[in-house]
N, C-alpha and C. Protein backbone atom coordinates (compact mmCIF):
# COMPACT_ATOMS: atom_id res chain seq x y z
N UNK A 1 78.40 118.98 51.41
CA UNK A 1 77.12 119.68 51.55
C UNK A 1 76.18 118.93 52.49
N UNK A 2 76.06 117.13 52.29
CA UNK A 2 75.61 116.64 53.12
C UNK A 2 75.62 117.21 54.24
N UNK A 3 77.32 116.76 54.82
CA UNK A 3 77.36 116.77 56.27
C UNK A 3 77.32 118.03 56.95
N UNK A 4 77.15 119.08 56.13
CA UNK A 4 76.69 120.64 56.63
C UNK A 4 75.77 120.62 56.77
N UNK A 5 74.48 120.22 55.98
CA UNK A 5 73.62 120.21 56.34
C UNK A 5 72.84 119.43 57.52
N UNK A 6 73.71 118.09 58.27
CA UNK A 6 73.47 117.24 59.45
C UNK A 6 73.82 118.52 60.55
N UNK A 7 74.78 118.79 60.45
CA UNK A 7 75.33 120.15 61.09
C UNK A 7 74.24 120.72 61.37
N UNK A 8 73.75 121.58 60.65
CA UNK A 8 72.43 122.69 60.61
C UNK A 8 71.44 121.96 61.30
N UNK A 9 71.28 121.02 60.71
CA UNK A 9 69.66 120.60 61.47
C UNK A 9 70.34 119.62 62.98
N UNK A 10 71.70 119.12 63.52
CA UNK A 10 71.42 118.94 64.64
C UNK A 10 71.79 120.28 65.39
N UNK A 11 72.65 121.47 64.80
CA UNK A 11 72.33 122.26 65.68
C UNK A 11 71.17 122.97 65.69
N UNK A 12 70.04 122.82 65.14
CA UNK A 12 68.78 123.81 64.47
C UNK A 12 68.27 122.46 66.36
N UNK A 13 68.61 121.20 66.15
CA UNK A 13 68.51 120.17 67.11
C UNK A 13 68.07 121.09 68.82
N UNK A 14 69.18 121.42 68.60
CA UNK A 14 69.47 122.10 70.23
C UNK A 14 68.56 123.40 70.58
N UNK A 15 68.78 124.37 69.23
CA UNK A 15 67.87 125.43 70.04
C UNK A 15 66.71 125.17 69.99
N UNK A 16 65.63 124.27 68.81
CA UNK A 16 64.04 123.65 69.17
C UNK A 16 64.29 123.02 70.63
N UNK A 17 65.14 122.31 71.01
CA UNK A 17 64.96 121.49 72.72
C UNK A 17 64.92 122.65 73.28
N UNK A 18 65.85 123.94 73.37
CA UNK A 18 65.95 125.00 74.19
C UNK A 18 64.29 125.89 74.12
N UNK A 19 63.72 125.56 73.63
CA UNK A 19 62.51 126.61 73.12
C UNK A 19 61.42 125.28 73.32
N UNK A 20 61.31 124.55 73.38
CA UNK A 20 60.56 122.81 73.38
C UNK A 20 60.13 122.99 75.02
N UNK A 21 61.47 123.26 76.04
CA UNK A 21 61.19 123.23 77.28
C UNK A 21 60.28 124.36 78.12
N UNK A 22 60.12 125.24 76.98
CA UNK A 22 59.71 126.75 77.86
C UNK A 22 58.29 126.49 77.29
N UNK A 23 57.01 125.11 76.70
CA UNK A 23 56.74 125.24 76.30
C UNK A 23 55.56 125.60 77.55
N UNK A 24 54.24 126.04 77.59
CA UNK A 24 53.45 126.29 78.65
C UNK A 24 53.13 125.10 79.23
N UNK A 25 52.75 123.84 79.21
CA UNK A 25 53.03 123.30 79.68
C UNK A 25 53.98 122.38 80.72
N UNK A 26 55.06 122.83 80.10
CA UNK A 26 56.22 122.27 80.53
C UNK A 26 56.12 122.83 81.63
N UNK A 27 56.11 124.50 81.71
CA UNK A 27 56.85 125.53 82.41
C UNK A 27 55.20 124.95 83.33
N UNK A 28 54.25 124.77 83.52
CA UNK A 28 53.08 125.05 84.14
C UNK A 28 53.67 123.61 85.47
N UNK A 29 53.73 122.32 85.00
CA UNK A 29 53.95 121.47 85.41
C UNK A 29 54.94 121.83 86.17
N UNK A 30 56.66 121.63 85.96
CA UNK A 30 57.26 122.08 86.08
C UNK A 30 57.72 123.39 87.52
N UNK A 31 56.81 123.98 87.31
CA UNK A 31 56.75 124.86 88.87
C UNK A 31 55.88 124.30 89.55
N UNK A 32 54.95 123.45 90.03
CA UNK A 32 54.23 122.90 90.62
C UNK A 32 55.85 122.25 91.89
N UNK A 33 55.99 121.46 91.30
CA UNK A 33 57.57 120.85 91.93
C UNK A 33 58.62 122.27 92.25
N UNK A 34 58.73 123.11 91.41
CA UNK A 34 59.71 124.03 92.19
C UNK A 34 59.52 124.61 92.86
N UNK A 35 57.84 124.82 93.50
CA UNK A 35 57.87 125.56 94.70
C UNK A 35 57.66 125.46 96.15
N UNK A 36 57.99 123.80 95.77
CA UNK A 36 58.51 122.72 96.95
C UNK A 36 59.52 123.18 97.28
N UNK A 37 60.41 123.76 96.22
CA UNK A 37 62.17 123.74 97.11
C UNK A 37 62.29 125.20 97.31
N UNK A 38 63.42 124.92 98.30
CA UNK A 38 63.86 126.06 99.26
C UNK A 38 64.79 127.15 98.77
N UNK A 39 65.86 126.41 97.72
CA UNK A 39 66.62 126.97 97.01
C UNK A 39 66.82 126.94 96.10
N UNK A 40 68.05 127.50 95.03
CA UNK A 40 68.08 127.82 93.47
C UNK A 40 68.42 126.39 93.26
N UNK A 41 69.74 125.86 94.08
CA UNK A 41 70.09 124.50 93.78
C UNK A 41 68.92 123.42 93.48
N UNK A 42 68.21 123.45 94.67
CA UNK A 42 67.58 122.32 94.04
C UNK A 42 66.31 122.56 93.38
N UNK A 43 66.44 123.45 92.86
CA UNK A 43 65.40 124.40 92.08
C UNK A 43 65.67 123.39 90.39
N UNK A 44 67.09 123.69 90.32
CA UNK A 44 67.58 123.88 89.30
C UNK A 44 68.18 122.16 88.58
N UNK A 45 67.83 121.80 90.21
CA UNK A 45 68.31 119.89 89.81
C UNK A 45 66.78 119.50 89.50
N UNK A 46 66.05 120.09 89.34
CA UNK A 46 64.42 119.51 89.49
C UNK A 46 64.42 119.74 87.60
N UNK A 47 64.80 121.04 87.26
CA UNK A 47 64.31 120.88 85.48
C UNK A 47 65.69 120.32 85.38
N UNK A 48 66.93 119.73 85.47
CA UNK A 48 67.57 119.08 84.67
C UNK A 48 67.09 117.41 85.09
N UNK A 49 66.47 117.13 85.98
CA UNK A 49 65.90 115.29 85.94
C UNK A 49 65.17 115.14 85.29
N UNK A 50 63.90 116.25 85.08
CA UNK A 50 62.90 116.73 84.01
C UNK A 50 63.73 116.84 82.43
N UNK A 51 64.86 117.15 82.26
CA UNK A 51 65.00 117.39 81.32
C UNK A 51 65.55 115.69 80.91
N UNK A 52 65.88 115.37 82.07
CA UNK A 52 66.66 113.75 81.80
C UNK A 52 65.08 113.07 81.23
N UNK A 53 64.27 112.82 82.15
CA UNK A 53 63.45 112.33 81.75
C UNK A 53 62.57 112.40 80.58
N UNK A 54 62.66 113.81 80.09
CA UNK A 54 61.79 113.88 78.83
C UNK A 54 62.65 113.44 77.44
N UNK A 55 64.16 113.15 77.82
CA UNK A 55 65.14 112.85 76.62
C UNK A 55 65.17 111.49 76.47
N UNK A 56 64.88 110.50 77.32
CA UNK A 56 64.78 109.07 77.87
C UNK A 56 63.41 108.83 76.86
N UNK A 57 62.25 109.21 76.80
CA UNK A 57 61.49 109.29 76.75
C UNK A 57 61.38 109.18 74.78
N UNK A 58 61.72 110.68 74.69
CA UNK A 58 62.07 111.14 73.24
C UNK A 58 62.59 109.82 72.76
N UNK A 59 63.90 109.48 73.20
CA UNK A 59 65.03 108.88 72.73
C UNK A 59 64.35 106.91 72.47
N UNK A 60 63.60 107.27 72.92
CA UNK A 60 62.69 105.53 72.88
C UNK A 60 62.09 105.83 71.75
N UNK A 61 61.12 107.08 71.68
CA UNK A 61 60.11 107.10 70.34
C UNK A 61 60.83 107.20 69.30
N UNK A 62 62.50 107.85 69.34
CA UNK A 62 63.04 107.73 68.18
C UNK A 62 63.56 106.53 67.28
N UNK A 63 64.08 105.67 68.84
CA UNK A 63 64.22 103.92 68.12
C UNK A 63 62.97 103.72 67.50
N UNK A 64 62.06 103.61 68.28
CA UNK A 64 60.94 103.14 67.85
C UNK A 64 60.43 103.95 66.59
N UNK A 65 60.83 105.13 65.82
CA UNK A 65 60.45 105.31 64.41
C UNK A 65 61.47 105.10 63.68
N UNK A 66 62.76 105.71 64.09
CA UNK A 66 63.95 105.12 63.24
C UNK A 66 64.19 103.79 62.77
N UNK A 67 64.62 102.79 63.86
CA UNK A 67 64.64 101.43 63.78
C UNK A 67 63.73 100.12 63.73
N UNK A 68 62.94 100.66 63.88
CA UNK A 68 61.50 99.79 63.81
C UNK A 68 60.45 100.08 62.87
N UNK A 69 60.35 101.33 62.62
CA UNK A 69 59.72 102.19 61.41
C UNK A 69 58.49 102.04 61.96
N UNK A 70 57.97 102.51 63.32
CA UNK A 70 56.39 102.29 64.06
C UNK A 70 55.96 103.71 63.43
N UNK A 71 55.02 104.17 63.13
CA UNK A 71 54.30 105.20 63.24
C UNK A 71 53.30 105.41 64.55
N UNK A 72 53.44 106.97 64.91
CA UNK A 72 52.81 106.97 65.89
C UNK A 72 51.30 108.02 65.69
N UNK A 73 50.12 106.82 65.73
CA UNK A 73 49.00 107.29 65.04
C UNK A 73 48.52 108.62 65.92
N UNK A 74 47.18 109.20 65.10
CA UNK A 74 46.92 110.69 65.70
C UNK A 74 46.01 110.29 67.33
N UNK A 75 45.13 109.00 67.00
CA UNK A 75 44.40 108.59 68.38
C UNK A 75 45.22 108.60 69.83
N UNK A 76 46.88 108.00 69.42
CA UNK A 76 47.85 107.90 70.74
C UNK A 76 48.56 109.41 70.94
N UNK A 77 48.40 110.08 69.52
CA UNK A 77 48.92 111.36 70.08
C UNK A 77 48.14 112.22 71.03
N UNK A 78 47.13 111.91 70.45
CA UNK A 78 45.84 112.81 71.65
C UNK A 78 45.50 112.34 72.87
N UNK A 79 45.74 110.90 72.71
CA UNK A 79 45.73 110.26 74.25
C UNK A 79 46.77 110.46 75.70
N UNK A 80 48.22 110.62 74.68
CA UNK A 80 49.27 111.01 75.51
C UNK A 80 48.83 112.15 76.26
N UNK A 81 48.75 113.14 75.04
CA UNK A 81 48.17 115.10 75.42
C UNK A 81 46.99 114.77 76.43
N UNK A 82 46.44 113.84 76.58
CA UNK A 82 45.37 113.82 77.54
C UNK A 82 45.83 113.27 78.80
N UNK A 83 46.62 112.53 78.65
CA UNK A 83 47.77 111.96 80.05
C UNK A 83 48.29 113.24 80.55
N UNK A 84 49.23 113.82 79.64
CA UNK A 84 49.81 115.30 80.18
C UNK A 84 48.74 116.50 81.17
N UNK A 85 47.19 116.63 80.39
CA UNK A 85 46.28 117.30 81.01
C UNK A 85 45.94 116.84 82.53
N UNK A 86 45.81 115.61 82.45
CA UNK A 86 45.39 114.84 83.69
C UNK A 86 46.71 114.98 84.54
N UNK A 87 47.66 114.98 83.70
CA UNK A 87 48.77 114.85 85.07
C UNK A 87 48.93 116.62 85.76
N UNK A 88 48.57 117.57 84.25
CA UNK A 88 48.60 118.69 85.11
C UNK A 88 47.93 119.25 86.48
N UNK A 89 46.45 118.82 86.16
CA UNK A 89 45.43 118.81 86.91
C UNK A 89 46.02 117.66 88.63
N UNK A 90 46.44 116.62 88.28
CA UNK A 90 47.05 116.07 89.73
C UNK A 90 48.17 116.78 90.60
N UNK A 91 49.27 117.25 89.56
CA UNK A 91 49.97 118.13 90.37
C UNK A 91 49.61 119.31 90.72
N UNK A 92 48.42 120.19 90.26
CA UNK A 92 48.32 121.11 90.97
C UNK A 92 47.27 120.82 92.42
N UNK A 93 46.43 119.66 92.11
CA UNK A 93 45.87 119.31 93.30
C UNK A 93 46.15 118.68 94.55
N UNK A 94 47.70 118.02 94.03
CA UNK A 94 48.09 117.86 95.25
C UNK A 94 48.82 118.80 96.04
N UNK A 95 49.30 119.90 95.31
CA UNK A 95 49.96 120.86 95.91
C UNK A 95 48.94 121.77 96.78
N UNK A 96 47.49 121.76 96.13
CA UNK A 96 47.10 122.49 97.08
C UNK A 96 46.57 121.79 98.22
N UNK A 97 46.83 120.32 98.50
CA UNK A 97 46.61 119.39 99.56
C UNK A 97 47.53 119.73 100.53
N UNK A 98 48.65 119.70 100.09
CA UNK A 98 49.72 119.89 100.96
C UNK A 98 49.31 121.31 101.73
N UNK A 99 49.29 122.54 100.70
CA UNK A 99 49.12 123.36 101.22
C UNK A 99 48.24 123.74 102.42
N UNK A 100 46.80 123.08 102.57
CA UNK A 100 45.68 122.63 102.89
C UNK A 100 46.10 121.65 103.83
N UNK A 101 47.25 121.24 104.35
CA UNK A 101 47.53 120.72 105.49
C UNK A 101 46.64 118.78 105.04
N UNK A 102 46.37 118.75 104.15
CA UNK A 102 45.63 117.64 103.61
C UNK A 102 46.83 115.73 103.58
N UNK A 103 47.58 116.82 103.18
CA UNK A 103 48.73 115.45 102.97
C UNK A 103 49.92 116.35 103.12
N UNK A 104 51.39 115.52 103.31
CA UNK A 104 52.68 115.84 104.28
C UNK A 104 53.12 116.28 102.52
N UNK A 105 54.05 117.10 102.95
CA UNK A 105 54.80 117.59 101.76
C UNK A 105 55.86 116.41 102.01
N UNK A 106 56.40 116.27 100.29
CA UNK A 106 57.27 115.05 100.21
C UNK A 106 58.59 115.34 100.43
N UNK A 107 59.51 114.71 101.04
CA UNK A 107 61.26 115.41 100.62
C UNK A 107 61.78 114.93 99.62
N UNK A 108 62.74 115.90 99.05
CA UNK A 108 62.95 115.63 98.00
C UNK A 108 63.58 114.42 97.39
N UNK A 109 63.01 114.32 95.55
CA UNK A 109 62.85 113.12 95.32
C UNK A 109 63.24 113.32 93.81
N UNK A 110 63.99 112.32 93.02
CA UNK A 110 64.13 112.77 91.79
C UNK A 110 63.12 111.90 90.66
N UNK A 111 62.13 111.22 91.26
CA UNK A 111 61.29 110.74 90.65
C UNK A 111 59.92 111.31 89.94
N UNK A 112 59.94 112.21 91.07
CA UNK A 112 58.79 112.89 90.32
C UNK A 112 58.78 113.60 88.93
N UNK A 113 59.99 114.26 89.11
CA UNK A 113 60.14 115.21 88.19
C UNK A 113 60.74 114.29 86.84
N UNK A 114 61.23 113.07 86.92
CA UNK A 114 61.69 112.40 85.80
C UNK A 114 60.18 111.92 85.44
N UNK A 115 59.52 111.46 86.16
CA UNK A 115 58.30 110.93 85.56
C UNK A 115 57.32 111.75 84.94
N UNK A 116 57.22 112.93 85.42
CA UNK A 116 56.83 114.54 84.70
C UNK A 116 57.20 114.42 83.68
N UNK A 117 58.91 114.29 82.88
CA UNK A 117 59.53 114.71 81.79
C UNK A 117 58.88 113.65 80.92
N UNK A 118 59.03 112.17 81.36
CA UNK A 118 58.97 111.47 80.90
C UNK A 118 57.41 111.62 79.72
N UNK A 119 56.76 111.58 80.20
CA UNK A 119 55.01 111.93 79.93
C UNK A 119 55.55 113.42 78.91
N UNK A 120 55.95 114.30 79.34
CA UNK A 120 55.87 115.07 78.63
C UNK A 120 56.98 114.72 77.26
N UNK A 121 58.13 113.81 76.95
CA UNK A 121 58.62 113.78 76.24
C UNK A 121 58.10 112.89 75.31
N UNK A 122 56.63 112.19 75.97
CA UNK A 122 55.65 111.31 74.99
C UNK A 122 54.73 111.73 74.27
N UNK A 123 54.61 113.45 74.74
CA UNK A 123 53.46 113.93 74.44
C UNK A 123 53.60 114.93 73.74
N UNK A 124 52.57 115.21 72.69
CA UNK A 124 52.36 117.13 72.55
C UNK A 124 53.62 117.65 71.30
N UNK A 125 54.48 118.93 71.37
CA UNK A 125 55.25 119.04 70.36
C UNK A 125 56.40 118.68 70.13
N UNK A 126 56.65 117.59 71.17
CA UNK A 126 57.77 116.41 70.39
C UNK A 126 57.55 115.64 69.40
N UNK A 127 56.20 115.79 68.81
CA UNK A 127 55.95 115.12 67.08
C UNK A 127 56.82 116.46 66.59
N UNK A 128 56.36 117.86 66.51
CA UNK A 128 57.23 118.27 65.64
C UNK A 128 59.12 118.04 65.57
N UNK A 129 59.68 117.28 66.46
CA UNK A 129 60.96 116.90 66.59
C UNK A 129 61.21 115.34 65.88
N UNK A 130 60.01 114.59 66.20
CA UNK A 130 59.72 113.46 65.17
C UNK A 130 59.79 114.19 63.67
N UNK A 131 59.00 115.11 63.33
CA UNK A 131 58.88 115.83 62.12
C UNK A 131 60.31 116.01 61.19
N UNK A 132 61.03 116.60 62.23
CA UNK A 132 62.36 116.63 61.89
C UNK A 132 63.14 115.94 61.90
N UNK A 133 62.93 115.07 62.86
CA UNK A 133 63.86 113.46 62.75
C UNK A 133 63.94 112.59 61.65
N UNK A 134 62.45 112.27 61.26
CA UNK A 134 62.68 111.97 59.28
C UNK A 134 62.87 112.69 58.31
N UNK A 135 63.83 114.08 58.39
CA UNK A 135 64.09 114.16 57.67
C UNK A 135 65.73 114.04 57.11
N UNK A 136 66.17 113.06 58.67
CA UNK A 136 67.03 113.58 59.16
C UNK A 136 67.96 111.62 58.17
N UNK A 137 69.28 112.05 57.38
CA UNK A 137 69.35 110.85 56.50
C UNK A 137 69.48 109.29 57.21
N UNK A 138 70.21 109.40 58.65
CA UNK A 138 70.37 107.58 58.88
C UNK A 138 70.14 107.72 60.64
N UNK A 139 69.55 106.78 60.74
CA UNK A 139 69.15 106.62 61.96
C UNK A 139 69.93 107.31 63.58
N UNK A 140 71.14 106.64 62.97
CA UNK A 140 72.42 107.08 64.30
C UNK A 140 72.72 108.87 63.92
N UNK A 141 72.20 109.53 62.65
CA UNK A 141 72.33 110.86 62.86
C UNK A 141 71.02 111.41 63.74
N UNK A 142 69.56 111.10 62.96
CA UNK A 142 68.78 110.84 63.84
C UNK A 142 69.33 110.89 65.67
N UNK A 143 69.37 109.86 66.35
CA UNK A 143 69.56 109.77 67.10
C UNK A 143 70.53 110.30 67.95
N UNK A 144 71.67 110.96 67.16
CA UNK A 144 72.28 112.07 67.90
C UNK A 144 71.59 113.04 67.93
N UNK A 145 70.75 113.80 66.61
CA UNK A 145 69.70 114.40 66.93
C UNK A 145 69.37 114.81 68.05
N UNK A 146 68.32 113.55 68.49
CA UNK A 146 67.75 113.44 69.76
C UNK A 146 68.45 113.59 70.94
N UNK A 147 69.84 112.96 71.07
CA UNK A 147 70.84 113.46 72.46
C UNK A 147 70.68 115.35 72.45
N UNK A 148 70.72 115.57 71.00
CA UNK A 148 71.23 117.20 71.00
C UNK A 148 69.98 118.06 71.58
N UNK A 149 68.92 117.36 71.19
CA UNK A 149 67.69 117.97 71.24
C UNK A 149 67.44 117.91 72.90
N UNK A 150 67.75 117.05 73.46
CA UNK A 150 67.40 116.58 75.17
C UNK A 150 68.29 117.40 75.10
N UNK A 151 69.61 117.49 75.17
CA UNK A 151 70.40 118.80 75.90
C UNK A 151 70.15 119.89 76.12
N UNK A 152 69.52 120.48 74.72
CA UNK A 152 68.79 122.11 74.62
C UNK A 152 67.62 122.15 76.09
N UNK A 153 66.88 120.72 76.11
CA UNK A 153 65.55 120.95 76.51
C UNK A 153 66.16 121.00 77.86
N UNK A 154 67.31 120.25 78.18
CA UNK A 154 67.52 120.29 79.81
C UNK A 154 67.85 121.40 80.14
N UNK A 155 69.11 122.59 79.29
CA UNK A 155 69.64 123.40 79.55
C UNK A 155 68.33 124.48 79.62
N UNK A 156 67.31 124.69 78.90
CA UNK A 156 66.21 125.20 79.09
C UNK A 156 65.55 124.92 80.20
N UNK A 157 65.15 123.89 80.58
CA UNK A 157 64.03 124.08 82.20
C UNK A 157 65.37 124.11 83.29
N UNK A 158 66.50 123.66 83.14
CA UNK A 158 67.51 124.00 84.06
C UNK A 158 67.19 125.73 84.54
N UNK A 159 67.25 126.63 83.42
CA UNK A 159 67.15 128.10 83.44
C UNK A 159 65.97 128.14 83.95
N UNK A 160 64.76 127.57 83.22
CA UNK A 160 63.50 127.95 83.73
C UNK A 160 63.89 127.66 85.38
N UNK A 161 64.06 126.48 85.44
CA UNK A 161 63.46 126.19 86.83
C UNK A 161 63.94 127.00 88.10
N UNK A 162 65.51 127.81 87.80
CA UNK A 162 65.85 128.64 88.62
C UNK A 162 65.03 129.58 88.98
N UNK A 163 64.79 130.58 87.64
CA UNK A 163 64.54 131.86 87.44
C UNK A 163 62.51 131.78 88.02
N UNK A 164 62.10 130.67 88.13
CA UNK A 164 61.13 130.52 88.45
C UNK A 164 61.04 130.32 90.17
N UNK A 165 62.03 129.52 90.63
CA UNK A 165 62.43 129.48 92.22
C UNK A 165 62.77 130.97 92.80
N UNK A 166 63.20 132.07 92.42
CA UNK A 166 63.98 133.01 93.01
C UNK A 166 62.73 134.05 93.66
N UNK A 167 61.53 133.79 93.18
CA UNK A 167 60.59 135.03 93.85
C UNK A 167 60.11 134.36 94.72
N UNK A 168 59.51 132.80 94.50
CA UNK A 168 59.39 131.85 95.81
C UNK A 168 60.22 131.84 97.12
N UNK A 169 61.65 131.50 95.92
CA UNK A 169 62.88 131.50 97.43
C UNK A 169 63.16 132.94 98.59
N UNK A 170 62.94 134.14 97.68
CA UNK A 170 62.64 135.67 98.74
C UNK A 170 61.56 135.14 99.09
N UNK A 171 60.65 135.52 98.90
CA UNK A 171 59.45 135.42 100.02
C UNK A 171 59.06 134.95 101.01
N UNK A 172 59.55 133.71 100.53
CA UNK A 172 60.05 132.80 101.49
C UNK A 172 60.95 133.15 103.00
N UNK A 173 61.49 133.94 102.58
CA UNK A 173 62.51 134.37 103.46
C UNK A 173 62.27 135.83 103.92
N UNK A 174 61.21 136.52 103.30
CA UNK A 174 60.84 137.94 103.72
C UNK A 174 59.29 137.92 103.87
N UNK A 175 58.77 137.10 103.18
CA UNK A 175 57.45 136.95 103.60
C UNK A 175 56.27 135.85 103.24
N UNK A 176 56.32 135.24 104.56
CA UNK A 176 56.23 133.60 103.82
C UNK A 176 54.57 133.84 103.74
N UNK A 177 53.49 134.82 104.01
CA UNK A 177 52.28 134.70 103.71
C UNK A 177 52.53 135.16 101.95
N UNK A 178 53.20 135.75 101.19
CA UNK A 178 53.33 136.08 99.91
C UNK A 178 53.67 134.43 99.15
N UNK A 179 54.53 133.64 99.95
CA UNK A 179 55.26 132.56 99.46
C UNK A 179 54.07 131.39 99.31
N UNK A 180 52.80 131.28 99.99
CA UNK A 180 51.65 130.93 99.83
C UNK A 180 50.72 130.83 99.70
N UNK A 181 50.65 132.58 99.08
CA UNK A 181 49.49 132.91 98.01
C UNK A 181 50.47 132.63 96.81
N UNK A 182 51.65 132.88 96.62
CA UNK A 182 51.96 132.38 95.54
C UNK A 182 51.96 130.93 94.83
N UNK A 183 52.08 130.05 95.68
CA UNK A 183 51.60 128.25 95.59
C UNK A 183 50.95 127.99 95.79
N UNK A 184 49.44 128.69 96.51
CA UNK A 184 48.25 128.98 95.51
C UNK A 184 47.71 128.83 94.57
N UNK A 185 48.19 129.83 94.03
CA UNK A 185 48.16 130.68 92.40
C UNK A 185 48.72 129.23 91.71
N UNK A 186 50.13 128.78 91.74
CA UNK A 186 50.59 127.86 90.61
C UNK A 186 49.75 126.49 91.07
N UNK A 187 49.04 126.40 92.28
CA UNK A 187 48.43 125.09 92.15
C UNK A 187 47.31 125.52 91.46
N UNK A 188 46.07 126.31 91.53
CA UNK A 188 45.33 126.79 90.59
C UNK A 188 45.61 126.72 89.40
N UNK A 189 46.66 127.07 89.23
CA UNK A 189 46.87 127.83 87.54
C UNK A 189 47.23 125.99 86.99
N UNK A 190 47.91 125.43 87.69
CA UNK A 190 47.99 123.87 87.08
C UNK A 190 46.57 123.00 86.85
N UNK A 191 46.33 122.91 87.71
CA UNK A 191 44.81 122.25 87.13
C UNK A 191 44.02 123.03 86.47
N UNK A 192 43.86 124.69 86.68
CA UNK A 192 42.58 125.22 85.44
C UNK A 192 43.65 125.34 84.38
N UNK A 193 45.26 124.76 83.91
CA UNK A 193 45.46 124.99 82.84
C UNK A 193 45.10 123.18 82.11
N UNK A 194 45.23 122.24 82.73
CA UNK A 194 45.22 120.69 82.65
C UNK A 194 43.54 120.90 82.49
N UNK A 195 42.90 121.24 83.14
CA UNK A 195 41.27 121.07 82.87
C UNK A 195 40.76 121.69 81.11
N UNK A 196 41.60 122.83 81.00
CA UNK A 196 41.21 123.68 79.68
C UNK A 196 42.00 122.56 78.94
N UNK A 197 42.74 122.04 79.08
CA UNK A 197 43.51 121.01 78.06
C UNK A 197 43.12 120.51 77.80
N UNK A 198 42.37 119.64 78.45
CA UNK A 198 42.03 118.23 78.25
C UNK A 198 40.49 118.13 77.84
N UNK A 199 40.03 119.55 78.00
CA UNK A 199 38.49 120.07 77.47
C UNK A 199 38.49 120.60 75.96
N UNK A 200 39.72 120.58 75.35
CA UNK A 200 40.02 121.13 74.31
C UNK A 200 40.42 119.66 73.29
N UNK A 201 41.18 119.22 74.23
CA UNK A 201 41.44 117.89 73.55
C UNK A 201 40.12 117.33 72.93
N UNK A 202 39.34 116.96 74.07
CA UNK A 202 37.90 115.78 73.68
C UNK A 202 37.13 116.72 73.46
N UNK A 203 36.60 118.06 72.76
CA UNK A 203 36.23 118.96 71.97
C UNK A 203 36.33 118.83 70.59
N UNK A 204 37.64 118.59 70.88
CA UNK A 204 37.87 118.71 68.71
C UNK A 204 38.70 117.07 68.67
């Protein structure tokens, strides 16, 4: 019965990562970087480094409650969520720099987007995956857990990040004044979504 039930909750593991990655944030950040690229491919290598990075991330806070038994107080949880706001708000402003002829668009790079995940796998509703991690009986199940849970989340912005490239990547190719009102729009929509965040945060 035990080990059915490790069963259940690491596969219960995978589809929270699969549903974890589509979270608005994620997805807000997240296209800021995909509408740098040209194609599905590297559309699609951008949410799986993202997904690397936010499992790297996870996978530290889990030593660190499993094996160390740290608690992670409510002051650092809100501080992280306030890192995440601020970082939303930078990536959409630099995108509209670029756009704005302000600064050179970068070639591609797999740093950014791991350092994106990373922040986001420190932040926000990966406590509720902590939530579930103690309930979870010995550490190394735990911690497969967490491998299972990063998988869902990669295989999730992997999908996102395509299905989010493909109206960029036409337009691009049929009409590139559409292709930059549309990166526009997601540099906008990143900082007034990072500004409402982080106004909500130090609110309550």
């Amino acid at each position: 019965m035990m080990q059915e039930s490790l069963y259940a909750a690491v596969g219960l593991g995978f589809v929270l990562g699969l549903r974890h990655a589509l979270d608005t944030d994620h997805v807000v950040a997240v296209s800021t970087i995909v509408s740098e690229q040209t194609d599905w491919y590297r559309a699609g290598l951008v949410g799986a480094i993202w997904g690397l990075g936010h499992t790297a991330s996870l996978f530290l806070m889990a030593i660190l409650v499993l094996v160390f038994k740290l608690a992670i107080s409510d002051l650092l949880a809100t501080l992280l969520e306030l890192l995440v706001a601020l970082m939303l708000v930078g990536l959409g402003l630099d995108l509209l720099l670029v756009l704005y002829g302000k600064r050179k668009q970068r070639q591609f790079t797999s740093k950014r987007p791991f350092f994106v995940g990373m922040i986001h796998g420190l932040a926000g509703s990966a406590a509720l995956m902590l939530i579930v991690l103690a309930a979870i009986p010995s550490p190394l199940a735990g911690l497969i857990y967490v491998i299972v849970f990063g998988l869902g989340s990669i295989g999730g912005m992997v999908l996102m990040a395509i299905l989010m490239s493909l109206p960029m990547i036409f337009s691009l190719k049929h009409a590139a004044s559409l292709a930059h009102r549309f990166k526009i729009a997601i540099g906008i929509l990143s900082m007034s979504f990072g500004l409402l965040l982080a106004l909500e945060l130090l609110v309550t």
